[in-house]
PDB file of N, CA and C in Angstrom:
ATOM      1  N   UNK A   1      -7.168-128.285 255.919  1.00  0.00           N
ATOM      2  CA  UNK A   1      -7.442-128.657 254.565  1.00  0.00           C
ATOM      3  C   UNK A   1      -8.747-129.439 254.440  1.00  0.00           C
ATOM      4  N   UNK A   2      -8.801-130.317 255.272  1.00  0.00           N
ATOM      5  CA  UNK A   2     -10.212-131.106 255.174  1.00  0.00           C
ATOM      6  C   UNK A   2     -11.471-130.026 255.853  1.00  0.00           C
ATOM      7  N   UNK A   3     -11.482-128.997 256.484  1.00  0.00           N
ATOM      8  CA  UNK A   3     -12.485-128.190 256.818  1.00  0.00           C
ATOM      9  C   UNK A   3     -12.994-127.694 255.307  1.00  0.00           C
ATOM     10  N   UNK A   4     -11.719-127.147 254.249  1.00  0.00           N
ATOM     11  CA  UNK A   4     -11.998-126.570 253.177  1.00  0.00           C
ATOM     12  C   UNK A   4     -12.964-127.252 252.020  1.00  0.00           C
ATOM     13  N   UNK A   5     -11.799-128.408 252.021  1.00  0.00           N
ATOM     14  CA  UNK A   5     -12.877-129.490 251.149  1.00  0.00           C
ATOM     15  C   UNK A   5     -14.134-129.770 251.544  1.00  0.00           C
ATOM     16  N   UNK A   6     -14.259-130.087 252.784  1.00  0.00           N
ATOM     17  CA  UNK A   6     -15.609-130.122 253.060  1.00  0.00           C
ATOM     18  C   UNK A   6     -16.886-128.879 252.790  1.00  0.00           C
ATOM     19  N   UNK A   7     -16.281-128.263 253.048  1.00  0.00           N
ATOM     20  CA  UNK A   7     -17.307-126.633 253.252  1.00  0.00           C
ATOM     21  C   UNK A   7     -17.733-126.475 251.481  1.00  0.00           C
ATOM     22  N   UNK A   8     -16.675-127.314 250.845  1.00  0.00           N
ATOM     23  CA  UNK A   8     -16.683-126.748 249.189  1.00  0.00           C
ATOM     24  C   UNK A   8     -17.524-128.150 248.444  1.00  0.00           C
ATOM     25  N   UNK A   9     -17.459-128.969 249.348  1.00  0.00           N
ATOM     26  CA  UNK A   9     -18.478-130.297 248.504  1.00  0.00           C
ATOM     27  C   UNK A   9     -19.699-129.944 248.915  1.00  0.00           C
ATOM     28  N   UNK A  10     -20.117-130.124 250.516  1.00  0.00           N
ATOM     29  CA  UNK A  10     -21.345-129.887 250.621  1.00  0.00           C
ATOM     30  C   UNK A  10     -21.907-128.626 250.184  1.00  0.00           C
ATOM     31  N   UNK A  11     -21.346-127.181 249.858  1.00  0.00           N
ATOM     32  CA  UNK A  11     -21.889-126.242 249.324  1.00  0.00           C
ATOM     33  C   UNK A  11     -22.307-126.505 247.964  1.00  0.00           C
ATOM     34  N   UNK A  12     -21.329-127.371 247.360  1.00  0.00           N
ATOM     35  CA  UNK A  12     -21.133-127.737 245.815  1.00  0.00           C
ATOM     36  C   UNK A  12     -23.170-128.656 245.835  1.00  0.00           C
ATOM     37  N   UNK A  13     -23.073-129.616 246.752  1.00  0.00           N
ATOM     38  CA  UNK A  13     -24.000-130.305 246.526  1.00  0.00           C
ATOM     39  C   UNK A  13     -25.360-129.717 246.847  1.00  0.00           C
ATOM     40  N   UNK A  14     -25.374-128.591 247.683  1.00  0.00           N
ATOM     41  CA  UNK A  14     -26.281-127.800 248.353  1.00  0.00           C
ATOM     42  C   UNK A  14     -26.989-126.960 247.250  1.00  0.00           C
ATOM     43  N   UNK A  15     -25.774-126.211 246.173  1.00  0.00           N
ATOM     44  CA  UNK A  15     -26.221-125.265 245.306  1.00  0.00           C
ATOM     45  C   UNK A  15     -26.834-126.636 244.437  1.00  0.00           C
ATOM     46  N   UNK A  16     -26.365-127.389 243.547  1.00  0.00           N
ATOM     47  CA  UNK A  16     -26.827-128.596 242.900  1.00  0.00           C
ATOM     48  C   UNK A  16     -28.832-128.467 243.503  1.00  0.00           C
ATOM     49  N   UNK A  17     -28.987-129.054 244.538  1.00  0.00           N
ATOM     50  CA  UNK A  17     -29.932-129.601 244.871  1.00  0.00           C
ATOM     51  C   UNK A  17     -30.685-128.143 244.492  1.00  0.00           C
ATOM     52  N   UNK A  18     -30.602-127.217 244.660  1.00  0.00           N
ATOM     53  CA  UNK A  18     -31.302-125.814 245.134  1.00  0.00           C
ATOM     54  C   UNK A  18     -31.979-125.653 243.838  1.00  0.00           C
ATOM     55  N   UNK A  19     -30.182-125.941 242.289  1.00  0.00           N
ATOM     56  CA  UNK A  19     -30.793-125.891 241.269  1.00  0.00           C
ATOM     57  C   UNK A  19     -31.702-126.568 240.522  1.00  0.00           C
ATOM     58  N   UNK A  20     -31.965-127.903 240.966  1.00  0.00           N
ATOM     59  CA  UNK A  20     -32.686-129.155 240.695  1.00  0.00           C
ATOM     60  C   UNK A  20     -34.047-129.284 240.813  1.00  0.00           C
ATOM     61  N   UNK A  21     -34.223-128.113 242.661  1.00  0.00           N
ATOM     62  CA  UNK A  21     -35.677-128.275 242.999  1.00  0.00           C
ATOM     63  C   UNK A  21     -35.981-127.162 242.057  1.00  0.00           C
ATOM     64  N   UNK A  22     -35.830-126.126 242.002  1.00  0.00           N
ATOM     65  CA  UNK A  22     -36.430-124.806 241.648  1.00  0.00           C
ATOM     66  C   UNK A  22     -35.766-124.355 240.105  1.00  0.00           C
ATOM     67  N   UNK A  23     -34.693-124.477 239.779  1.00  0.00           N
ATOM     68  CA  UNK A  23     -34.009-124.131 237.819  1.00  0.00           C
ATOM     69  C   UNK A  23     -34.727-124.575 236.759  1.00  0.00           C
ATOM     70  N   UNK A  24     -34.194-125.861 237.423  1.00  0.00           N
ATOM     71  CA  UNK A  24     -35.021-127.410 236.317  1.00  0.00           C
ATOM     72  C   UNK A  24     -36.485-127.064 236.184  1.00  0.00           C
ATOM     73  N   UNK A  25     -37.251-127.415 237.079  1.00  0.00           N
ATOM     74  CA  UNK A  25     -38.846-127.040 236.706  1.00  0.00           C
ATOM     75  C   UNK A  25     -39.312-125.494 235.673  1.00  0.00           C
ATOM     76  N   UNK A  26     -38.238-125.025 236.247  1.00  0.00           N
ATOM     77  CA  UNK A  26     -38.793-123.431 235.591  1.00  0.00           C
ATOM     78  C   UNK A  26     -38.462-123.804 234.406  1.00  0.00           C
ATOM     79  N   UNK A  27     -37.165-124.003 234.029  1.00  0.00           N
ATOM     80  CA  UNK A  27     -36.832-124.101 232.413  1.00  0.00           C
ATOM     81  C   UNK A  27     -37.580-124.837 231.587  1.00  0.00           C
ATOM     82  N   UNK A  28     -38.176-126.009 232.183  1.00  0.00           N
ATOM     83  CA  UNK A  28     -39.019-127.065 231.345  1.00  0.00           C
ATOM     84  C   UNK A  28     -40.269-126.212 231.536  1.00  0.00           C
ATOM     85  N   UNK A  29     -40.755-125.419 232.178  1.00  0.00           N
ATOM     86  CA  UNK A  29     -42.079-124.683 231.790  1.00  0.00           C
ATOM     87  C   UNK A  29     -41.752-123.525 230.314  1.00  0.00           C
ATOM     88  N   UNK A  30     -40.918-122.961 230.841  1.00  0.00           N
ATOM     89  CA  UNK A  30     -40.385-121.874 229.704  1.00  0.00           C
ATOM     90  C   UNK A  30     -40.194-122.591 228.395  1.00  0.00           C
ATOM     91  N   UNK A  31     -39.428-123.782 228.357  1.00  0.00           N
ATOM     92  CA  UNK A  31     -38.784-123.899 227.303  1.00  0.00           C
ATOM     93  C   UNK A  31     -40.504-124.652 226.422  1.00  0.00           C
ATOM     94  N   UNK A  32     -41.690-125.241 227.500  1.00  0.00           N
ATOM     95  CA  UNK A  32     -42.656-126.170 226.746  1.00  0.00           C
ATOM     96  C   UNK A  32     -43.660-125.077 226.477  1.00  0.00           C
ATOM     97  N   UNK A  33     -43.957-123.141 226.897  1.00  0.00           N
ATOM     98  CA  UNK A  33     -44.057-122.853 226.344  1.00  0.00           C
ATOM     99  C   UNK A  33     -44.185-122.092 225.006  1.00  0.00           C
ATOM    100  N   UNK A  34     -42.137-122.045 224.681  1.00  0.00           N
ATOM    101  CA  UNK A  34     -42.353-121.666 223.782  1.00  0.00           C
ATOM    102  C   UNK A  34     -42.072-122.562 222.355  1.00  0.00           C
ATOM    103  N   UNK A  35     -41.780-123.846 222.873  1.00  0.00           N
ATOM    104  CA  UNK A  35     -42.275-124.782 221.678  1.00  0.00           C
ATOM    105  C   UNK A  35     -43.573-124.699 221.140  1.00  0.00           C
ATOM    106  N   UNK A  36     -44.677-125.276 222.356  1.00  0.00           N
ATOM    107  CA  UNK A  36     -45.780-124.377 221.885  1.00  0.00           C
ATOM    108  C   UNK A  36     -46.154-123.422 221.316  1.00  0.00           C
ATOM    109  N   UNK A  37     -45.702-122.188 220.748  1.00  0.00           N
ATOM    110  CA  UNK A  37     -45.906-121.370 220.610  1.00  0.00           C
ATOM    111  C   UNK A  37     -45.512-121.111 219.310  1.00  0.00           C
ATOM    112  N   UNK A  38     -44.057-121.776 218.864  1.00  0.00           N
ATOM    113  CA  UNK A  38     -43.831-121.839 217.961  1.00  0.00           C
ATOM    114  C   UNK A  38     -44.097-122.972 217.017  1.00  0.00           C
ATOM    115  N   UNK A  39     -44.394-124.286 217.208  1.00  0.00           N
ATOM    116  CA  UNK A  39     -44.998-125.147 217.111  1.00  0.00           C
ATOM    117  C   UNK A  39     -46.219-126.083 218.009  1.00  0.00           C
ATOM    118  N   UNK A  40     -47.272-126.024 217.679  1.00  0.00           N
ATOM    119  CA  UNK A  40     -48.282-126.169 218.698  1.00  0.00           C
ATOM    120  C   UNK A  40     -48.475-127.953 218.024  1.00  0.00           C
ATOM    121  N   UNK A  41     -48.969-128.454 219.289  1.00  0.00           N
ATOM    122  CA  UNK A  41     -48.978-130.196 219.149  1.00  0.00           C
ATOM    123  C   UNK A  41     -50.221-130.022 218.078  1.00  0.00           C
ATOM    124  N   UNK A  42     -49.887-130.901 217.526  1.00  0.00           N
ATOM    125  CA  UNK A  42     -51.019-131.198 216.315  1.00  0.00           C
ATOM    126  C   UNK A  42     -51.402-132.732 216.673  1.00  0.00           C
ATOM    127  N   UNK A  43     -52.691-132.924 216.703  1.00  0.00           N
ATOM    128  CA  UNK A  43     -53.537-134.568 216.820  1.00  0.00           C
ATOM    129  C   UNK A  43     -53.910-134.866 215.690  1.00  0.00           C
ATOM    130  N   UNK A  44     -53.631-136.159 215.706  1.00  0.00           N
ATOM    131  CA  UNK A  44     -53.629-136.334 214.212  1.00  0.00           C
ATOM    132  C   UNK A  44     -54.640-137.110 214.050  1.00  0.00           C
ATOM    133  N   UNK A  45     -54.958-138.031 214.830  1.00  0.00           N
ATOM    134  CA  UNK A  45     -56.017-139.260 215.251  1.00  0.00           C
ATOM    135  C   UNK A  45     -56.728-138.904 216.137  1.00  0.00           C
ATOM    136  N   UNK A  46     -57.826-137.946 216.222  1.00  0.00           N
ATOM    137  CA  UNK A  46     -58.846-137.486 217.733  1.00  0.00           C
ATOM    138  C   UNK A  46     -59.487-138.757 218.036  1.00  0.00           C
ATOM    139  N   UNK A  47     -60.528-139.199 216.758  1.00  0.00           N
ATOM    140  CA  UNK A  47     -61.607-140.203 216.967  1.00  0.00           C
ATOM    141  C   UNK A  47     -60.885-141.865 217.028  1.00  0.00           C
ATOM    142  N   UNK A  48     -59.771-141.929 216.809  1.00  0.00           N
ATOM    143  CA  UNK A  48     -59.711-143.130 217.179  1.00  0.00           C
ATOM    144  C   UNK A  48     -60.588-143.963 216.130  1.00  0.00           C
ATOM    145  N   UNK A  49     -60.397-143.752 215.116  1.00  0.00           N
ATOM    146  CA  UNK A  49     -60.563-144.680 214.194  1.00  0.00           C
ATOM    147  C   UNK A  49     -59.630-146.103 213.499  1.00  0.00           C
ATOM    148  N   UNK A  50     -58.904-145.847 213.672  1.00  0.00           N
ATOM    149  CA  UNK A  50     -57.378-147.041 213.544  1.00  0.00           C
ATOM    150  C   UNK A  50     -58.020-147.851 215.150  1.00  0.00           C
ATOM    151  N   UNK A  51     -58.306-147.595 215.946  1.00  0.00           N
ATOM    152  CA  UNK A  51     -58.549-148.506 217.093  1.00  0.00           C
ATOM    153  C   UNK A  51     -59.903-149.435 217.173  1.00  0.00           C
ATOM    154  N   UNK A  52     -60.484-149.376 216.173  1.00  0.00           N
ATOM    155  CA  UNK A  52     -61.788-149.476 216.395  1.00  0.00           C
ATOM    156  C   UNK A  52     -61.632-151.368 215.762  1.00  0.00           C
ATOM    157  N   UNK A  53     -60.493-151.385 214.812  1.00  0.00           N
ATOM    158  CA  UNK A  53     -60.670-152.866 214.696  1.00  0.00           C
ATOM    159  C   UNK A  53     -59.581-153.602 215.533  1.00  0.00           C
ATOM    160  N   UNK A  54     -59.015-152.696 216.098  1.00  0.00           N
ATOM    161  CA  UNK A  54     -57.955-153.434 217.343  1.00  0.00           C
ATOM    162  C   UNK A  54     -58.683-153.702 218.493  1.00  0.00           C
ATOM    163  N   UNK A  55     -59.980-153.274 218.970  1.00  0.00           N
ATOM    164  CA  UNK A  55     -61.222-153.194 219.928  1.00  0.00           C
ATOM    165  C   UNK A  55     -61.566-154.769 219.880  1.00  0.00           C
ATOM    166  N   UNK A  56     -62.173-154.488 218.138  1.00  0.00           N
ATOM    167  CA  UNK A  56     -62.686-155.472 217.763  1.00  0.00           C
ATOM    168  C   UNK A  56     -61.894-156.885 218.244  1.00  0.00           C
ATOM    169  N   UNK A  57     -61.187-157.203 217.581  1.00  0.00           N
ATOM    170  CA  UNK A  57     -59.944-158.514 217.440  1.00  0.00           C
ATOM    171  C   UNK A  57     -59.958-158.660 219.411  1.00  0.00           C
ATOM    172  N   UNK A  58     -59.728-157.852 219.785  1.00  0.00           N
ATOM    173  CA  UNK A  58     -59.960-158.527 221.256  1.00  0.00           C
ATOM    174  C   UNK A  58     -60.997-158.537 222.368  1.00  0.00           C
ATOM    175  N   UNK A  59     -62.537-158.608 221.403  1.00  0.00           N
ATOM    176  CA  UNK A  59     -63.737-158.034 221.676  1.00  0.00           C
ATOM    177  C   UNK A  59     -64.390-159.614 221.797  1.00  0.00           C
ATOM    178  N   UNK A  60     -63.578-160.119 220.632  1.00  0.00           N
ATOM    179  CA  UNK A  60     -64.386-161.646 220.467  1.00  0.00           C
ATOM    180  C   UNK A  60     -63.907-162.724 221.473  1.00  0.00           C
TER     181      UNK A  60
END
């Protein structure tokens, strides 16, 4: 009985890890580009104008 359990945790934890290194990464590529795609990041502030008197104030 304990050969079984064993053979069935560490496989359990083996597949886990396998999916972790290699599933996970893929899906977060897939899934960021088709957010992108369907919504693309929009910048709203390029030049950094709102910063320019926060510069200031700790300039003096």
């Amino acid at each position: 009985g304990n050969r079984t359990l064993g053979t069935a945790s560490i496989g359990g934890m083996l597949i886990g890890m396998i999916c972790q290194i290699f599933i996970v990464p893929v899906l977060f590529v897939i899934f960021q580009y088709l957010q992108e795609k369907v919504k693309p990041m929009e910048w709203e502030d390029i030049d950094n104008a709102d910063a320019v008197t926060e510069i200031e104030q700790y300039a003096k």
